[in-house]
C-alpha atoms as a PDB file:
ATOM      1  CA  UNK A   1    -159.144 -91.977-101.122  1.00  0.00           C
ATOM      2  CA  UNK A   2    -159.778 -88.152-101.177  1.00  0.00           C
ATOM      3  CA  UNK A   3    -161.762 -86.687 -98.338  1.00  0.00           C
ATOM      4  CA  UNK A   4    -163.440 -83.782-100.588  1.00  0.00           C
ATOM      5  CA  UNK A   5    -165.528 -86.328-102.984  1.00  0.00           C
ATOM      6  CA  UNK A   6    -167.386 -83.127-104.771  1.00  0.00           C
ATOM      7  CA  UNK A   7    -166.361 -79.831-106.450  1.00  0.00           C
ATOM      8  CA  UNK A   8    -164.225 -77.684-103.637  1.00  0.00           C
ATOM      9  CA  UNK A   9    -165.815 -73.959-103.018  1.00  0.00           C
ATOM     10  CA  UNK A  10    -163.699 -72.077-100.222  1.00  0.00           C
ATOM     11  CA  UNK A  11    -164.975 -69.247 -98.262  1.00  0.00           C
ATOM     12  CA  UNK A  12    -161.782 -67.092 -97.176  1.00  0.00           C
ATOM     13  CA  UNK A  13    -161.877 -64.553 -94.078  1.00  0.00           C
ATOM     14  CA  UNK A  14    -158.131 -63.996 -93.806  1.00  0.00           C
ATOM     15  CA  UNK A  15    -155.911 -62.885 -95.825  1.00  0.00           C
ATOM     16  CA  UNK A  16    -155.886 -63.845 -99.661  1.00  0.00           C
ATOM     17  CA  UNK A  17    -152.139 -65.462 -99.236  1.00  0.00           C
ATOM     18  CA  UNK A  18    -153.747 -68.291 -97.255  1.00  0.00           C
ATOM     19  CA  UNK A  19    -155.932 -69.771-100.260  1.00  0.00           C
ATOM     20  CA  UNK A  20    -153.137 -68.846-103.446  1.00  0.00           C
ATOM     21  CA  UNK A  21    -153.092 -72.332-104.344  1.00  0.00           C
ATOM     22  CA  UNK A  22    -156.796 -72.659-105.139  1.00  0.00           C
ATOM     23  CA  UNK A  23    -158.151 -71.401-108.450  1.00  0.00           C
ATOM     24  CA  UNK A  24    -159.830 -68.619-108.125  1.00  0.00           C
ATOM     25  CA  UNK A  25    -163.307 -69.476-109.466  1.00  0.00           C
ATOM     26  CA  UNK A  26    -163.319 -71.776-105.934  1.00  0.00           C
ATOM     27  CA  UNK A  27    -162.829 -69.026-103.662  1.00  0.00           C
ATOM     28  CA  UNK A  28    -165.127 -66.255-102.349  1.00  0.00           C
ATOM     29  CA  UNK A  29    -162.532 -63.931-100.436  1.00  0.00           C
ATOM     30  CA  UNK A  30    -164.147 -62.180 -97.310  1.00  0.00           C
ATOM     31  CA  UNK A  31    -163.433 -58.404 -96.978  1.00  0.00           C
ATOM     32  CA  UNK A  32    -163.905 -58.729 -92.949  1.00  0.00           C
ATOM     33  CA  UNK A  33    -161.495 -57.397 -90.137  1.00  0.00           C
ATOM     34  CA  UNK A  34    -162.313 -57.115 -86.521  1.00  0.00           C
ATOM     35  CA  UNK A  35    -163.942 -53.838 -86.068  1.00  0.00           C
ATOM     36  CA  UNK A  36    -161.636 -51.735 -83.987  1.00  0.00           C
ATOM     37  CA  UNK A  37    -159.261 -54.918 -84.114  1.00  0.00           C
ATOM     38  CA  UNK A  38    -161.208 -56.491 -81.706  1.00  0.00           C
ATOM     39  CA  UNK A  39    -161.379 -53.706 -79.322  1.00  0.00           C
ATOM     40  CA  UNK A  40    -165.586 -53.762 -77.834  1.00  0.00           C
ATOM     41  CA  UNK A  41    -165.553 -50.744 -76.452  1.00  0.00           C
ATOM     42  CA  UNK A  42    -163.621 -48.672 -79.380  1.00  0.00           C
ATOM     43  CA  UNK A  43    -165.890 -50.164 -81.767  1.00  0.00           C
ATOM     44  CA  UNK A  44    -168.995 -48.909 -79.757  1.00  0.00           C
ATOM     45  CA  UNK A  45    -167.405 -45.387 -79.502  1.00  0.00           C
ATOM     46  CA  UNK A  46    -166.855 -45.710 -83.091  1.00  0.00           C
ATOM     47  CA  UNK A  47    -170.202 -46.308 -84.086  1.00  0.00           C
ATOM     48  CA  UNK A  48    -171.283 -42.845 -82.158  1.00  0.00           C
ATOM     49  CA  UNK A  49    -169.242 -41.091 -84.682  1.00  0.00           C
ATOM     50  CA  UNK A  50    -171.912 -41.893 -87.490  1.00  0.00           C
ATOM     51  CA  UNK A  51    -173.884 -38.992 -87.400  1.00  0.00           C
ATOM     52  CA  UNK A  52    -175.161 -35.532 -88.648  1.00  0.00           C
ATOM     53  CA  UNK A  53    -172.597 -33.743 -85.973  1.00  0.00           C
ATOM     54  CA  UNK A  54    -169.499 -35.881 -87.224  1.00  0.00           C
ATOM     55  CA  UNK A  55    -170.757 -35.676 -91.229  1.00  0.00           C
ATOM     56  CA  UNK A  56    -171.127 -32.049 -90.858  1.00  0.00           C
ATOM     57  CA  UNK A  57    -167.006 -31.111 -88.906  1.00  0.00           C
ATOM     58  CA  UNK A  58    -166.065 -33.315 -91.774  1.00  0.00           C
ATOM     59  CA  UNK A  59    -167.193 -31.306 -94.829  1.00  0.00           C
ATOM     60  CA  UNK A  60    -166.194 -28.433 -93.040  1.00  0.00           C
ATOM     61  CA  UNK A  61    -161.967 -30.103 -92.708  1.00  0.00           C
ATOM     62  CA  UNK A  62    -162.827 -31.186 -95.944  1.00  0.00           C
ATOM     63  CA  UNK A  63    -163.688 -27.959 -97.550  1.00  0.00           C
ATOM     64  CA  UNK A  64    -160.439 -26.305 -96.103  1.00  0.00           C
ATOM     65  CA  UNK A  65    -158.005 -28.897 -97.462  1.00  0.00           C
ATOM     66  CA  UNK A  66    -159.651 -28.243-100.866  1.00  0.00           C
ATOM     67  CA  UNK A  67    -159.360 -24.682-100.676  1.00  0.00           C
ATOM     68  CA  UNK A  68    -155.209 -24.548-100.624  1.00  0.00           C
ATOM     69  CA  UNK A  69    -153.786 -24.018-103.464  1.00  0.00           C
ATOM     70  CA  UNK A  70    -149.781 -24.918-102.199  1.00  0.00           C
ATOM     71  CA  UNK A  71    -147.071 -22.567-103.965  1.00  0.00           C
ATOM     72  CA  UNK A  72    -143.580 -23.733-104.505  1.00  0.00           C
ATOM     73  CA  UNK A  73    -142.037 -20.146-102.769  1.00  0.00           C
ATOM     74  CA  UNK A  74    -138.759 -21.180-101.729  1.00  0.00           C
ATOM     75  CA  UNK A  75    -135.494 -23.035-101.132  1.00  0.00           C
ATOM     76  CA  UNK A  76    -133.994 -22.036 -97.886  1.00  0.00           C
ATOM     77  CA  UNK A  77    -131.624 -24.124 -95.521  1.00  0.00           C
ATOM     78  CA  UNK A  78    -133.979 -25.432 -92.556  1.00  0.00           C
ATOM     79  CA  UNK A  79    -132.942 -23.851 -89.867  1.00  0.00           C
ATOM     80  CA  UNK A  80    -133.684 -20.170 -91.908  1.00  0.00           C
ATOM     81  CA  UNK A  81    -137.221 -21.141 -92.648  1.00  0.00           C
ATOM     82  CA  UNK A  82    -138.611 -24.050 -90.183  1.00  0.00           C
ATOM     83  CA  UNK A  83    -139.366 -23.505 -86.302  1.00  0.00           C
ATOM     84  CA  UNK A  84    -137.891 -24.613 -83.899  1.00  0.00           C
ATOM     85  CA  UNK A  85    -134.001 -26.288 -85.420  1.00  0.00           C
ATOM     86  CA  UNK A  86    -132.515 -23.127 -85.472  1.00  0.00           C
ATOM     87  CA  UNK A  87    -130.756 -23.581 -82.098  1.00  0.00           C
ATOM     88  CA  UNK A  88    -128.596 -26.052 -81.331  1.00  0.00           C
ATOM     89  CA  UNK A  89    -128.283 -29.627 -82.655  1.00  0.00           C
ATOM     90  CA  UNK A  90    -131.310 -30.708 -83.583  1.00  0.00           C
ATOM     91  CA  UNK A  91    -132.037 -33.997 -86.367  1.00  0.00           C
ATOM     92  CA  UNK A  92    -135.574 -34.406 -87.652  1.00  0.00           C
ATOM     93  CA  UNK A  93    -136.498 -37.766 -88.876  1.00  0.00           C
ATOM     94  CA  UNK A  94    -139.705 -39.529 -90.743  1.00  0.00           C
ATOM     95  CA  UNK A  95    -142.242 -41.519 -88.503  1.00  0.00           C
ATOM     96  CA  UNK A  96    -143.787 -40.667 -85.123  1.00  0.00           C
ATOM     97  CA  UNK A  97    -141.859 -40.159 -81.509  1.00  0.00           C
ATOM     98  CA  UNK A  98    -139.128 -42.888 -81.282  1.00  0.00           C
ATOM     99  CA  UNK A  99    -135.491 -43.221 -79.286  1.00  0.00           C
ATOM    100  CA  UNK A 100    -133.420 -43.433 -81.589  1.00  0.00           C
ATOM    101  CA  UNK A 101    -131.820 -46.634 -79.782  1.00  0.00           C
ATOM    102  CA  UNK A 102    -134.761 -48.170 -81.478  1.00  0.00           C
ATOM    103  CA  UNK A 103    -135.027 -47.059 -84.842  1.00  0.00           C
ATOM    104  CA  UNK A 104    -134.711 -49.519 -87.858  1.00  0.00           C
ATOM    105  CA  UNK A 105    -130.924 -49.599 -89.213  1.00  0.00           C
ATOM    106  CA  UNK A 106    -132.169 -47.450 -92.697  1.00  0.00           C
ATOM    107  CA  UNK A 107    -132.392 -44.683 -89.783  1.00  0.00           C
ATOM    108  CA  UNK A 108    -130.266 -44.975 -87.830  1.00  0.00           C
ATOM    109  CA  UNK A 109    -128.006 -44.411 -90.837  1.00  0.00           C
ATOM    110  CA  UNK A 110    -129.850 -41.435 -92.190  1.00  0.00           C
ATOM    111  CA  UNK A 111    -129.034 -40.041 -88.967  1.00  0.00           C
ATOM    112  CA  UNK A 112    -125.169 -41.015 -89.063  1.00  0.00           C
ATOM    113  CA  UNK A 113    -125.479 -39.495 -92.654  1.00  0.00           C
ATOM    114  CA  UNK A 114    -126.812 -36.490 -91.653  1.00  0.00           C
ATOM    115  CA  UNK A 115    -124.070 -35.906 -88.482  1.00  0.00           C
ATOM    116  CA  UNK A 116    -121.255 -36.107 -90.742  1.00  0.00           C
ATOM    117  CA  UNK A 117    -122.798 -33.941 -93.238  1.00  0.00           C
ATOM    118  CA  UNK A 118    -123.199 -30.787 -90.598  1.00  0.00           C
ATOM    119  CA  UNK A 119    -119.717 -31.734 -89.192  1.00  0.00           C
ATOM    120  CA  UNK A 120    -120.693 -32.342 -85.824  1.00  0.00           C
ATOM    121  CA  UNK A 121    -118.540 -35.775 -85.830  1.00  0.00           C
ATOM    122  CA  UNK A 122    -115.530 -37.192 -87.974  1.00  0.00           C
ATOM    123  CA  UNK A 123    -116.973 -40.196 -88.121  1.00  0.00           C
ATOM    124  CA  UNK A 124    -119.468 -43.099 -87.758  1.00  0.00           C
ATOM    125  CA  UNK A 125    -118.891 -44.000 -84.855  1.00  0.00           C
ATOM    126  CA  UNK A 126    -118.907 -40.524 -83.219  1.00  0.00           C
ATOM    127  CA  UNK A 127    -121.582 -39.840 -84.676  1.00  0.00           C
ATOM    128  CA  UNK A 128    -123.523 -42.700 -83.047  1.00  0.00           C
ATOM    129  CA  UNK A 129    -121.722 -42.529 -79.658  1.00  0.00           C
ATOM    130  CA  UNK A 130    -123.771 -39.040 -79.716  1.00  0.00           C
ATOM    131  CA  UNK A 131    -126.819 -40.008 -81.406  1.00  0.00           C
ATOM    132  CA  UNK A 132    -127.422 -42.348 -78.474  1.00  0.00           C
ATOM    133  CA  UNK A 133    -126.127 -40.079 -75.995  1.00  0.00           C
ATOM    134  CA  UNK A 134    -128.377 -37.172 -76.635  1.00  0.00           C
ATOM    135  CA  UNK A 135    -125.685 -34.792 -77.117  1.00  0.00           C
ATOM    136  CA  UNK A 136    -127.942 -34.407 -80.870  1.00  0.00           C
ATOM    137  CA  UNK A 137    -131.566 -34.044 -80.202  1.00  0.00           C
ATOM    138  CA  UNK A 138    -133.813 -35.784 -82.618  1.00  0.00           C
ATOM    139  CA  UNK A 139    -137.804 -35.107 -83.411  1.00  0.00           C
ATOM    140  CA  UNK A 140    -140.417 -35.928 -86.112  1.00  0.00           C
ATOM    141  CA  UNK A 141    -140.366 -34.143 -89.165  1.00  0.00           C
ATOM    142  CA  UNK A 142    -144.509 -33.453 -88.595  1.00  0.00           C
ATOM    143  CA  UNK A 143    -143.745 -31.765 -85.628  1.00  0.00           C
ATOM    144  CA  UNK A 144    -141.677 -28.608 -87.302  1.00  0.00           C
ATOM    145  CA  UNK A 145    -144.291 -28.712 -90.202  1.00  0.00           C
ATOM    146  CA  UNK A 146    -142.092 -31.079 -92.660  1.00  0.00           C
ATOM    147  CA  UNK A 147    -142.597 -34.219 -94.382  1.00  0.00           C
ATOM    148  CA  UNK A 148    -139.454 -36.856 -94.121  1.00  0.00           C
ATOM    149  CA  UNK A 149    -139.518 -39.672 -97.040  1.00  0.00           C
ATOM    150  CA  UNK A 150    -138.348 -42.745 -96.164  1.00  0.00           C
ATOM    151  CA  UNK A 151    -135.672 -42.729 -93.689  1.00  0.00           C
ATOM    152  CA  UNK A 152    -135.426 -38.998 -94.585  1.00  0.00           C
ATOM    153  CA  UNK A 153    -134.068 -37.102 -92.173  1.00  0.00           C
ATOM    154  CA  UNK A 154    -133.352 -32.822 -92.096  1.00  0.00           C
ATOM    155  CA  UNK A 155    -130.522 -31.325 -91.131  1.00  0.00           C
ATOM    156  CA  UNK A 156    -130.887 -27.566 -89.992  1.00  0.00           C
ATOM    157  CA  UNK A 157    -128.234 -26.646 -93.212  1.00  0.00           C
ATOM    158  CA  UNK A 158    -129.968 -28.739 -95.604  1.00  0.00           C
ATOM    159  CA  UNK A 159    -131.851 -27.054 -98.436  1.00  0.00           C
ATOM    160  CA  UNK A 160    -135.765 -27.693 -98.107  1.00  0.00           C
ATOM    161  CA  UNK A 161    -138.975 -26.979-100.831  1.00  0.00           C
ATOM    162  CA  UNK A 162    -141.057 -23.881 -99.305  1.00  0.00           C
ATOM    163  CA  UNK A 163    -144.784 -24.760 -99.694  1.00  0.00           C
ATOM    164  CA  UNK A 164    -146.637 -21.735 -98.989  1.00  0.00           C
ATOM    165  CA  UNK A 165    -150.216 -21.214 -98.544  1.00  0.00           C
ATOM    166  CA  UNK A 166    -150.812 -17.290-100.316  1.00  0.00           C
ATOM    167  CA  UNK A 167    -153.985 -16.885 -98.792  1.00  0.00           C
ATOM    168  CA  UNK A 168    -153.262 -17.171 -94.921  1.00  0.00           C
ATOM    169  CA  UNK A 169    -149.532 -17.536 -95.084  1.00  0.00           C
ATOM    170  CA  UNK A 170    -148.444 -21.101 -93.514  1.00  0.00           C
ATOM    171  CA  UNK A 171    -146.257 -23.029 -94.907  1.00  0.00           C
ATOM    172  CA  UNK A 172    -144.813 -26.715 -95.010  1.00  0.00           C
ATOM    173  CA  UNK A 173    -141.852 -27.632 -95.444  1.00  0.00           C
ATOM    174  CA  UNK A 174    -139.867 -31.056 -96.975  1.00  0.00           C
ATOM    175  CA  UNK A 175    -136.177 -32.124 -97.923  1.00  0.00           C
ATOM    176  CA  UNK A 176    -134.713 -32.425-101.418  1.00  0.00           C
ATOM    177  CA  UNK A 177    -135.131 -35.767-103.687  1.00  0.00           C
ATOM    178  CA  UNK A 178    -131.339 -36.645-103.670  1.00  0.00           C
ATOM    179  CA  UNK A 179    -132.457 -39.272-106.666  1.00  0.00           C
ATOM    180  CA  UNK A 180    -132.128 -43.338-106.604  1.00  0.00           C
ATOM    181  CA  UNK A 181    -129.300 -45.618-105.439  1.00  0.00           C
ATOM    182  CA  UNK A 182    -127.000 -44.770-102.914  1.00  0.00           C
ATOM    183  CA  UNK A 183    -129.164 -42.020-100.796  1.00  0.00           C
ATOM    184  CA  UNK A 184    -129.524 -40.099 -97.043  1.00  0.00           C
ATOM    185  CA  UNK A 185    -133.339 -41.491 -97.248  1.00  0.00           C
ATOM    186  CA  UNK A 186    -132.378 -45.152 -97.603  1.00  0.00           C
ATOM    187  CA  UNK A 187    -130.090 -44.898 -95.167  1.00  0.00           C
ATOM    188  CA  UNK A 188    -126.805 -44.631 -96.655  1.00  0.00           C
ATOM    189  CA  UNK A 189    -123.867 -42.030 -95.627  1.00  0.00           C
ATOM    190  CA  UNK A 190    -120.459 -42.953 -96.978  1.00  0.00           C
ATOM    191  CA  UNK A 191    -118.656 -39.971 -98.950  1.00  0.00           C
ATOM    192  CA  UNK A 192    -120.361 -40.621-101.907  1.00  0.00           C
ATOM    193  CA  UNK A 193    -124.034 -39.386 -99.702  1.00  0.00           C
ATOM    194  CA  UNK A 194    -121.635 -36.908 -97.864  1.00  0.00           C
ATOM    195  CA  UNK A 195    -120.287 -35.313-101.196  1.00  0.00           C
ATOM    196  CA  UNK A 196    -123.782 -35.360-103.030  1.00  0.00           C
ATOM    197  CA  UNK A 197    -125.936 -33.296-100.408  1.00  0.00           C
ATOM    198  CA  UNK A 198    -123.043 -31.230 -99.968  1.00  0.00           C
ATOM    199  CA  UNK A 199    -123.267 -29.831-103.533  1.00  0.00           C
ATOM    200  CA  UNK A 200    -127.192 -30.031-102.963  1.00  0.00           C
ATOM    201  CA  UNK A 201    -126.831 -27.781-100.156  1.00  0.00           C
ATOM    202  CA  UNK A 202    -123.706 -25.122-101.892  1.00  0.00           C
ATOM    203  CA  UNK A 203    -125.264 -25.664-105.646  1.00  0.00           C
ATOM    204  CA  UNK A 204    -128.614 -26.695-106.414  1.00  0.00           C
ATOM    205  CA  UNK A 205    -130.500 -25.140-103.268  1.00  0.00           C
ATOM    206  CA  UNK A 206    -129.213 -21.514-103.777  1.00  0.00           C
ATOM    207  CA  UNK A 207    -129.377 -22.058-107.827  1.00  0.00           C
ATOM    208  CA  UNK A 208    -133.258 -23.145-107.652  1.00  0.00           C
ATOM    209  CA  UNK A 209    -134.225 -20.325-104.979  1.00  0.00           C
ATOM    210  CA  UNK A 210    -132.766 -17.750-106.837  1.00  0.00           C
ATOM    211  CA  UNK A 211    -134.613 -19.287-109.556  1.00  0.00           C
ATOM    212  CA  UNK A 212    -137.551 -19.199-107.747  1.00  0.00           C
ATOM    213  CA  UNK A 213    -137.144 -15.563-106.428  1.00  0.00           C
ATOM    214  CA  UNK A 214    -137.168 -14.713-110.478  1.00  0.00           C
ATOM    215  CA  UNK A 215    -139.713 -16.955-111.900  1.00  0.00           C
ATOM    216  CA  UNK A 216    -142.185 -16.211-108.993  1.00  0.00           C
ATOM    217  CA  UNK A 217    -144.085 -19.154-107.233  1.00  0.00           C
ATOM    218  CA  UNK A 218    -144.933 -22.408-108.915  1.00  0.00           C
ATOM    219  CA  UNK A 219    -148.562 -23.748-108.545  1.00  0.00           C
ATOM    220  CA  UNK A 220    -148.435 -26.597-106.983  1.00  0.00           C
ATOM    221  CA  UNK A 221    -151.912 -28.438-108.049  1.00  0.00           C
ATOM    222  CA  UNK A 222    -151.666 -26.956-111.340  1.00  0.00           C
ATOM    223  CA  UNK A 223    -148.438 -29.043-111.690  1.00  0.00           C
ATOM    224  CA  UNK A 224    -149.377 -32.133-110.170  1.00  0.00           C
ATOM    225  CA  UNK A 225    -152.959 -31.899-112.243  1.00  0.00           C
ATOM    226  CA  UNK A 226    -151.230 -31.700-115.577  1.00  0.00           C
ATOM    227  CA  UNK A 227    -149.167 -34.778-114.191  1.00  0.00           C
ATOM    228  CA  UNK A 228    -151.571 -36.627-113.137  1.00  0.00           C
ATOM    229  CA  UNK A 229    -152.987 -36.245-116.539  1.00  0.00           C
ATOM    230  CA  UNK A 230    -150.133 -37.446-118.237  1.00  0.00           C
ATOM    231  CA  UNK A 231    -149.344 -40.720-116.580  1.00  0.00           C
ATOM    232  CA  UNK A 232    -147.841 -39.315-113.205  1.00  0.00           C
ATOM    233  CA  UNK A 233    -149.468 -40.543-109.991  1.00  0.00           C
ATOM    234  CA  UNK A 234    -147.311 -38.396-107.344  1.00  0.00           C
ATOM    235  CA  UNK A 235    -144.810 -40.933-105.410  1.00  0.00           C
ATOM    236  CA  UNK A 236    -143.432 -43.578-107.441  1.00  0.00           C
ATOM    237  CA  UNK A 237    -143.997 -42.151-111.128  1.00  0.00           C
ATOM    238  CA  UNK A 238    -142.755 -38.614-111.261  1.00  0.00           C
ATOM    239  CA  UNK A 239    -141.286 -38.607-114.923  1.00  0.00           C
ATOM    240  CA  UNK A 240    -143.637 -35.827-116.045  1.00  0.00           C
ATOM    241  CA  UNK A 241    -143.964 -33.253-112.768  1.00  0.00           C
ATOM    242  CA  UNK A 242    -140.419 -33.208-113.071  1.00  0.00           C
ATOM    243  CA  UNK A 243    -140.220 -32.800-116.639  1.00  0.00           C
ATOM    244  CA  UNK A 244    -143.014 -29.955-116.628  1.00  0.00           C
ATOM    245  CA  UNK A 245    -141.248 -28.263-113.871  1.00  0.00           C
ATOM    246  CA  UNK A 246    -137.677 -28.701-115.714  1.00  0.00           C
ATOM    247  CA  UNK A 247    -139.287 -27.218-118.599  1.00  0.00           C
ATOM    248  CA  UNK A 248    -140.696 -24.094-116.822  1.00  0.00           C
ATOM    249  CA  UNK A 249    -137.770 -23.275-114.839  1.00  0.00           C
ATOM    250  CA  UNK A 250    -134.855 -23.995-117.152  1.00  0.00           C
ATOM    251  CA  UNK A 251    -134.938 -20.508-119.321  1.00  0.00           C
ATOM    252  CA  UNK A 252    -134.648 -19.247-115.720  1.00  0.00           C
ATOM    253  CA  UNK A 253    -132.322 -21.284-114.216  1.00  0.00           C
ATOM    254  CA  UNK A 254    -129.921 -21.064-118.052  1.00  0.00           C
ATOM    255  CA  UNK A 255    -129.500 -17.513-117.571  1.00  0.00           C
ATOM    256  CA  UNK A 256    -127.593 -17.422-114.179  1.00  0.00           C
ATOM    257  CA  UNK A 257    -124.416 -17.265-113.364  1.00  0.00           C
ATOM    258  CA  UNK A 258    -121.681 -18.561-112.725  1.00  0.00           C
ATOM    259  CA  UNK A 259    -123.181 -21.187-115.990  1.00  0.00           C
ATOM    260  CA  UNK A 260    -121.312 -23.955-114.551  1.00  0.00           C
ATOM    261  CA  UNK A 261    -123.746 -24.413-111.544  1.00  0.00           C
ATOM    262  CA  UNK A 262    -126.846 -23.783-113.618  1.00  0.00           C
ATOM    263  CA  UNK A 263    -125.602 -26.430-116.436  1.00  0.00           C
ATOM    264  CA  UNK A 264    -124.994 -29.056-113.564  1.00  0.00           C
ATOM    265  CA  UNK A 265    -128.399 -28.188-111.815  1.00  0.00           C
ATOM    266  CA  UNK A 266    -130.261 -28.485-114.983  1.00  0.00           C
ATOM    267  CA  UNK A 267    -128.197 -31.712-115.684  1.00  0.00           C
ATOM    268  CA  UNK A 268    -129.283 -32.934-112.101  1.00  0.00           C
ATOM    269  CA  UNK A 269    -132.980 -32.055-113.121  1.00  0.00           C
ATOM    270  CA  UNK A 270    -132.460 -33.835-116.325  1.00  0.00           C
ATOM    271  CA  UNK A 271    -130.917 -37.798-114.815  1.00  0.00           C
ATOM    272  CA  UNK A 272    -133.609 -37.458-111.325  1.00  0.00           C
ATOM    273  CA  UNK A 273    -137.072 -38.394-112.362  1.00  0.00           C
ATOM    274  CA  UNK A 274    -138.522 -38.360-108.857  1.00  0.00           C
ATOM    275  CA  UNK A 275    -137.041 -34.649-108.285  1.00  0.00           C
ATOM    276  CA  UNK A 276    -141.091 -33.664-107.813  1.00  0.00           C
ATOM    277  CA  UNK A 277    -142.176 -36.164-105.570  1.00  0.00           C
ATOM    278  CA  UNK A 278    -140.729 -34.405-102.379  1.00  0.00           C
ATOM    279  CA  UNK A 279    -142.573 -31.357-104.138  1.00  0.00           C
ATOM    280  CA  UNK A 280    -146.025 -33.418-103.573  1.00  0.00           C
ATOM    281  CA  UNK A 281    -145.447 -34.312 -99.975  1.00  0.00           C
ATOM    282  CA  UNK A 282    -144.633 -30.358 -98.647  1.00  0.00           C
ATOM    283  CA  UNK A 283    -147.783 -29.548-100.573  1.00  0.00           C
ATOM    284  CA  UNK A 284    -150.044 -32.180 -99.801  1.00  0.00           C
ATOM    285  CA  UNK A 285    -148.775 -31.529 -95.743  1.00  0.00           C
ATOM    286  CA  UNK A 286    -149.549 -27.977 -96.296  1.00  0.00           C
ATOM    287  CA  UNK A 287    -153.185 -29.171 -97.582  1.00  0.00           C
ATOM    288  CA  UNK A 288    -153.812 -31.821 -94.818  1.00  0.00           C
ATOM    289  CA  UNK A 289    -152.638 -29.243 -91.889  1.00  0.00           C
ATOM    290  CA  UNK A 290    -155.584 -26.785 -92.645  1.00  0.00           C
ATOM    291  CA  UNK A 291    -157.955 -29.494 -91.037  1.00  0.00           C
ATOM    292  CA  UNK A 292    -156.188 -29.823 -88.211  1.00  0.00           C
ATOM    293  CA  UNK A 293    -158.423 -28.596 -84.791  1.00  0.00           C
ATOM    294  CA  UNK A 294    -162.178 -28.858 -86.883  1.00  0.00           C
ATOM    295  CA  UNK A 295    -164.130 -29.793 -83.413  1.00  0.00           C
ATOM    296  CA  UNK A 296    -165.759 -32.804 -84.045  1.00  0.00           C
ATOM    297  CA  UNK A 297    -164.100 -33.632 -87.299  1.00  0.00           C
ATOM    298  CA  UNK A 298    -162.680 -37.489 -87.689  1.00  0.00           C
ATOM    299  CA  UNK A 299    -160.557 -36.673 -90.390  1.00  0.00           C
ATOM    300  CA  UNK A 300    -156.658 -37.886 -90.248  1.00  0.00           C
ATOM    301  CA  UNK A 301    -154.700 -35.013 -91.337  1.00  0.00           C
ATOM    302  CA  UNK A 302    -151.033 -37.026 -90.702  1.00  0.00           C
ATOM    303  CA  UNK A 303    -150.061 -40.688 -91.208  1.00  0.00           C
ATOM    304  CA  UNK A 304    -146.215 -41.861 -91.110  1.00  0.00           C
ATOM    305  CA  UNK A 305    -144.012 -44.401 -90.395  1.00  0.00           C
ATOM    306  CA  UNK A 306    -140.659 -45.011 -89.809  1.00  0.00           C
ATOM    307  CA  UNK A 307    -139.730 -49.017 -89.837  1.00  0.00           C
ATOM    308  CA  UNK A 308    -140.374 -49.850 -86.115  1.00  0.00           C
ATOM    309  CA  UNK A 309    -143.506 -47.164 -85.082  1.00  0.00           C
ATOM    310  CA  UNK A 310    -146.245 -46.235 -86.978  1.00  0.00           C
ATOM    311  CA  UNK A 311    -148.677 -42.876 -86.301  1.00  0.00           C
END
């Protein structure tokens, strides 16, 4: 004999896993969290924030962020362009602060990848032993004005997008899309990795800057706003940034020499879809960074993760 003897209607305040068995029509799904997840006296300091002081440093971070207009400038190695991995062995990785005894494996390969690829070990176990040593220093990509994807880590000789702001000058900075499968930003580094960033750093970096240095800066929003319109939405669907960016750089990029490099970048332009997406994250941390230090202002200007932290 059932226990429920009329018509079942569930109210659900977790999450909407806990009721998938019940149709739909029975279920009235809560949008509720613990304010400050649970924390009293955050929430209280939280609800000080509402007010004309707070609403007012906002429009004002907001206002800047709308007013860059990001430039695609450059294609420099790192440790020519960003501050502060020019010296020494330095590795910069996605995420907030971590030790990189406790980073997530996809890392802690990027990071083996990315030793071996500036020839500071033979191999991957070297390349750990001094990892977890210190002898190579490691710090978050947001700290030297770069964006990391993934596991992404830079390497100072590794080619990275310039995003420039034209009107005061700063710039952000973010690594190459190496493509899909076997990649540095998942966390693979056998030779295939090794081999493929190597041409990215000897080929298609210097081919695209010099491109660059004759096309003249690429608008960033412009691009992404005639992407957006066609499908695009600037991470995982990229087919048409790239393809619009392709299509105003190739004349360019066809009539340098030696021909063999430019027919192999354009080729590499042509079979990576998601080529633009890394060209979205230096701009839109170039955007974000003009809000940062609006007193009073409760805008987040930075959110990242890297498997184990998140910031």
């Amino acid at each position: 004999m059932s226990i429920l003897t009329d018509e079942l209607s569930v109210i659900n305040a977790g999450l909407p896993l806990i009721v998938e068995g019940v149709p739909a029509a029975q279920v009235t799904q809560l949008d509720w969290r613990p304010p400050a997840f649970g924390d009293a006296d955050v929430a209280r300091l939280a609800l000080t924030l509402d007010n004309e002081v707070t609403d007012a440093a906002n429009a004002v971070a907001i206002a800047k962020v709308h007013a860059v207009k990001p430039q695609l400038t450059r294609i420099r190695p790192a440790r020519e362009v960003m501050p502060g991995i020019a010296e020494g062995r330095t590795l910069l990785h996605a995420g907030p602060p971590i030790e990189v005894e406790r980073m997530c494996g996809p890392m802690r390969g990027a990071l083996i990848g990315a030793t071996l690829f500036e020839g500071w070990a033979d191999n991957a176990d070297d390349a750990l032993r001094m990892l977890d040593s210190g002898e190579i220093a490691v710090a978050p990509c947001h700290h030297h004005g770069a964006v990391g994807p993934m596991a992404g880590v830079i390497a100072p000789s590794m080619p990275v997008l310039v995003a420039t702001d034209l009107d005061d000058g700063r710039q952000a900075f973010a690594s190459l899309n190496e493509g899909l499968g076997k990649v540095l930003r998942f966390g693979a580094y056998d030779s295939e990795v090794i081999t493929r960033l190597t041409w990215m750093r000897d080929v298609l970096g210097p081919v695209l800057d010099r491109t660059l240095e004759k096309y003249g800066p690429i608008d960033v929003t412009s691009l992404i706003g005639q992407a957006l319109s066609m499908g695009d939405e600037g991470h995982n669907r990229n087919v048409a940034a790239t393809s619009l960016l392709a299509r105003r750089l190739a004349p360019t990029i066809a009539e340098l020499e030696p021909n063999s490099d430019s027919v192999a970048v354009l080729a590499f332009l042509a079979g990576n879809d998601h080529f633009a997406l890394n060209i979205s994250m230096a701009a839109a941390k170039l955007a974000l960074d003009a809000a940062i230090g609006v007193e009073n202002s409760t805008l987040v200007t930075a959110m990242a993760r890297n498997g184990v932290e998140f910031g």
